[in-house]
N, C-alpha and C. Protein backbone atom coordinates (compact mmCIF):
# COMPACT_ATOMS: atom_id res chain seq x y z
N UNK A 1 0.85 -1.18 0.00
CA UNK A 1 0.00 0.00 0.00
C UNK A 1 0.90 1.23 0.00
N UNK A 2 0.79 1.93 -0.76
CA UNK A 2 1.06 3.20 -1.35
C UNK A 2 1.12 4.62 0.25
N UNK A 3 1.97 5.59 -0.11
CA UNK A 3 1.68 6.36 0.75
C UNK A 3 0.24 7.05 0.72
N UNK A 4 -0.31 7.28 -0.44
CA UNK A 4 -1.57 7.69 -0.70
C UNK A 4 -2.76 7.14 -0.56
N UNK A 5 -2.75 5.51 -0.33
CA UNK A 5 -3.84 5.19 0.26
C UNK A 5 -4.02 5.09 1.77
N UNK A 6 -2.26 5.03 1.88
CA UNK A 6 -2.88 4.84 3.56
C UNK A 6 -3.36 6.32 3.68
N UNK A 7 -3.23 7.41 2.88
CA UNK A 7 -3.87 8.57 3.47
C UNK A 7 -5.38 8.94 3.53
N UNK A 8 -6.01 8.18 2.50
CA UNK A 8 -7.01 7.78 2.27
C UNK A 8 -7.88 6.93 3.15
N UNK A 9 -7.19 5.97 3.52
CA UNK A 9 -7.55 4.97 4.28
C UNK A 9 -7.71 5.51 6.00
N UNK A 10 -6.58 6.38 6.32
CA UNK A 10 -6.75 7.22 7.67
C UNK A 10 -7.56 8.19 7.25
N UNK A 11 -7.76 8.90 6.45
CA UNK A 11 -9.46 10.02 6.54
C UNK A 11 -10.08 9.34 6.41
N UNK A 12 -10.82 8.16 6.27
CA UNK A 12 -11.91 7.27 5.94
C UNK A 12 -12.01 7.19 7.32
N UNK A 13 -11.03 6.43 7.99
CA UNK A 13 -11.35 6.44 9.57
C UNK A 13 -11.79 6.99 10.35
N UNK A 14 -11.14 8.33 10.05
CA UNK A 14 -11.31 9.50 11.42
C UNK A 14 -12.57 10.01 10.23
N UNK A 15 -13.49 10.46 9.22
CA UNK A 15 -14.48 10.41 8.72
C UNK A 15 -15.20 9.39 9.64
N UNK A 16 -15.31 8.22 9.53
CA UNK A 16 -15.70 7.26 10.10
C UNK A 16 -16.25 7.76 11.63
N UNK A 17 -15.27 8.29 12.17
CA UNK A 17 -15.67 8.48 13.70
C UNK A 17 -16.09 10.01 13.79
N UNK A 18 -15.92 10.94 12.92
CA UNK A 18 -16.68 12.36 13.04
C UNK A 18 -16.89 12.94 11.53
N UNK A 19 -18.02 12.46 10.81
CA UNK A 19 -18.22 12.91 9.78
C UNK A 19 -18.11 14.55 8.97
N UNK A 20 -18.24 15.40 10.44
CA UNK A 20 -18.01 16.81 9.96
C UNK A 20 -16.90 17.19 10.51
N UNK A 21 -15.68 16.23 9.96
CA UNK A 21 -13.97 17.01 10.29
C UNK A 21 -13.59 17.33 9.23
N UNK A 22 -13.68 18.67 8.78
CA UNK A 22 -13.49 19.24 7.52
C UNK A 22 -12.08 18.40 6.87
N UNK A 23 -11.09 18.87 7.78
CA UNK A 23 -9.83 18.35 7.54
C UNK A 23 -9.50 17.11 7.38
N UNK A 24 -10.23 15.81 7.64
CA UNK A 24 -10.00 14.65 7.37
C UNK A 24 -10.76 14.80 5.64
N UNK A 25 -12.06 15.30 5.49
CA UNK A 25 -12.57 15.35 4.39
C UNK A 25 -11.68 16.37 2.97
N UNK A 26 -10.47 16.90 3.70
CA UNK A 26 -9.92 17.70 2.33
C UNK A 26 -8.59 16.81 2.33
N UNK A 27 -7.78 15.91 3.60
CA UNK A 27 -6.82 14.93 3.67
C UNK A 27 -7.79 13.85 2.20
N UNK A 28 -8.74 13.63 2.56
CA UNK A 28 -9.37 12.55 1.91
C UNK A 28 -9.34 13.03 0.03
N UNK A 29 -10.04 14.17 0.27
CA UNK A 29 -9.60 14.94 -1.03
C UNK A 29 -8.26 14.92 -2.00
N UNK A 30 -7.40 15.27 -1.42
CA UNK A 30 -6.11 15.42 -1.49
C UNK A 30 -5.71 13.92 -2.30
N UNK A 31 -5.63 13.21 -1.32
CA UNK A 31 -5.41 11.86 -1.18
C UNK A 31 -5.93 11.30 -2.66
N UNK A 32 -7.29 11.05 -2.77
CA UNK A 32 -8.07 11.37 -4.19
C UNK A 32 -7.34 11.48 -5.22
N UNK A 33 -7.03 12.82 -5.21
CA UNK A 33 -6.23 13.80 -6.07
C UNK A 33 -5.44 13.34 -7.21
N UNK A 34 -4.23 12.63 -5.67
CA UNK A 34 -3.28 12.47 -6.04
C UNK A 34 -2.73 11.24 -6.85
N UNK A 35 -4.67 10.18 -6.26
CA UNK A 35 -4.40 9.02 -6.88
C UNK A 35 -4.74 8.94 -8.42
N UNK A 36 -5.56 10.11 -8.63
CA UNK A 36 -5.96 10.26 -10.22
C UNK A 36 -7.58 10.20 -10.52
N UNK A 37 -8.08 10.01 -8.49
CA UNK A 37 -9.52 10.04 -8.66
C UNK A 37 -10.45 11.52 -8.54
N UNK A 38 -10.11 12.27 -9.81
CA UNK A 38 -10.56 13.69 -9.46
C UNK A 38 -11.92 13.86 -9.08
N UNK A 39 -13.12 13.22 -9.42
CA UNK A 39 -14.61 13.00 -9.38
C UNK A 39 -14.83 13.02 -7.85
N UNK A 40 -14.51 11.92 -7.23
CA UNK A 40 -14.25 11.57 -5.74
C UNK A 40 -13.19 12.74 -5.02
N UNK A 41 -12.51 13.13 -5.37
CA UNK A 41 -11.45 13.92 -5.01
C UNK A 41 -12.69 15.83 -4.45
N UNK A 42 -13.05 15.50 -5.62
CA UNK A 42 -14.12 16.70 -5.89
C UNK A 42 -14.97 16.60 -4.88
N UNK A 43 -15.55 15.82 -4.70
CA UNK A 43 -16.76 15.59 -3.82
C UNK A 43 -16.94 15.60 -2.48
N UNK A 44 -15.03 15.26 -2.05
CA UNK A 44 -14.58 15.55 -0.76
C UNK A 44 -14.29 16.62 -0.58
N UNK A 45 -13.72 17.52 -1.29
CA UNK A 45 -13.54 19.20 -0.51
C UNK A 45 -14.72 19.68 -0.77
N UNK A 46 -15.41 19.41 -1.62
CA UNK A 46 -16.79 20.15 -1.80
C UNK A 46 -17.30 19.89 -0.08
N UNK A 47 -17.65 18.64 0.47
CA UNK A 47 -18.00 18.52 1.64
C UNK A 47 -17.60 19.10 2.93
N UNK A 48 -16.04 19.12 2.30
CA UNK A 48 -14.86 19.58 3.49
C UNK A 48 -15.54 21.27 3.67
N UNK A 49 -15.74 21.97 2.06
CA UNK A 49 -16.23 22.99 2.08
C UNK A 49 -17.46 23.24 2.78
N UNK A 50 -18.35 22.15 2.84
CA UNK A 50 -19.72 22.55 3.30
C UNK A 50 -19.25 22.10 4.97
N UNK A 51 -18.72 22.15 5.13
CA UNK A 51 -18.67 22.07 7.23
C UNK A 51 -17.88 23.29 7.31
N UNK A 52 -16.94 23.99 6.76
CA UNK A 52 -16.01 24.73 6.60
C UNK A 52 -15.89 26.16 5.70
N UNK A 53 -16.57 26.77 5.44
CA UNK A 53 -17.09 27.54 4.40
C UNK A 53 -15.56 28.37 4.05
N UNK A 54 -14.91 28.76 5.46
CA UNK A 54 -13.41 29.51 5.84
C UNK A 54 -12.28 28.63 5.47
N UNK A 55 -12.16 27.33 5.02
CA UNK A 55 -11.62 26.50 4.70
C UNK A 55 -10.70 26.68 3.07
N UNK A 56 -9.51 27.18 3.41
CA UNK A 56 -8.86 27.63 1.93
C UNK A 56 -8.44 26.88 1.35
N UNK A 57 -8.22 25.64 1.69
CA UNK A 57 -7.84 24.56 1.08
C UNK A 57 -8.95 24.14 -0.01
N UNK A 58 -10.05 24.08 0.28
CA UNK A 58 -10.88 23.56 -0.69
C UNK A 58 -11.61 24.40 -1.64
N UNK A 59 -10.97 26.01 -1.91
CA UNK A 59 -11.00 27.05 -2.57
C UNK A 59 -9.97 27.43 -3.56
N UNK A 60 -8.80 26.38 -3.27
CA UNK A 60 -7.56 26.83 -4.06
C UNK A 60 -7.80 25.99 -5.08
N UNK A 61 -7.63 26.42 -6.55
CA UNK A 61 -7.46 26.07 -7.65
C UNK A 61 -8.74 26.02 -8.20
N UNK A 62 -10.33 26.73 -8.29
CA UNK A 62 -11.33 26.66 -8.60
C UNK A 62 -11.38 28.41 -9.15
């Protein structure tokens, strides 16, 4: 396993145990990203965005 899934695999978790942690949801994003899953990738900062509106991470590059 790749460094990128275990990053994936740890925001799934901590998602898992508090669904509105912005920051596990833009780690999860990221993670996404990097694997080439932009669709999914998308869908997580969009979320990260909706707990987080102040959240610049999921504003950069749009």
């Amino acid at each position: 396993m790749g460094r990128y899934e275990r990053d994936l695999e740890y925001a799934d978790r901590v998602i898992a145990m508090d669904a509105k942690n912005a920051d596990a949801h833009v780690q999860r994003g990221m993670a996404l990203l990097a694997l080439g899953r932009h669709a999914e990738a998308l869908t997580a900062l969009d979320r990260a965005a909706g707990i987080d509106p102040e959240c610049l991470v999921t504003h950069r590059g749009r």
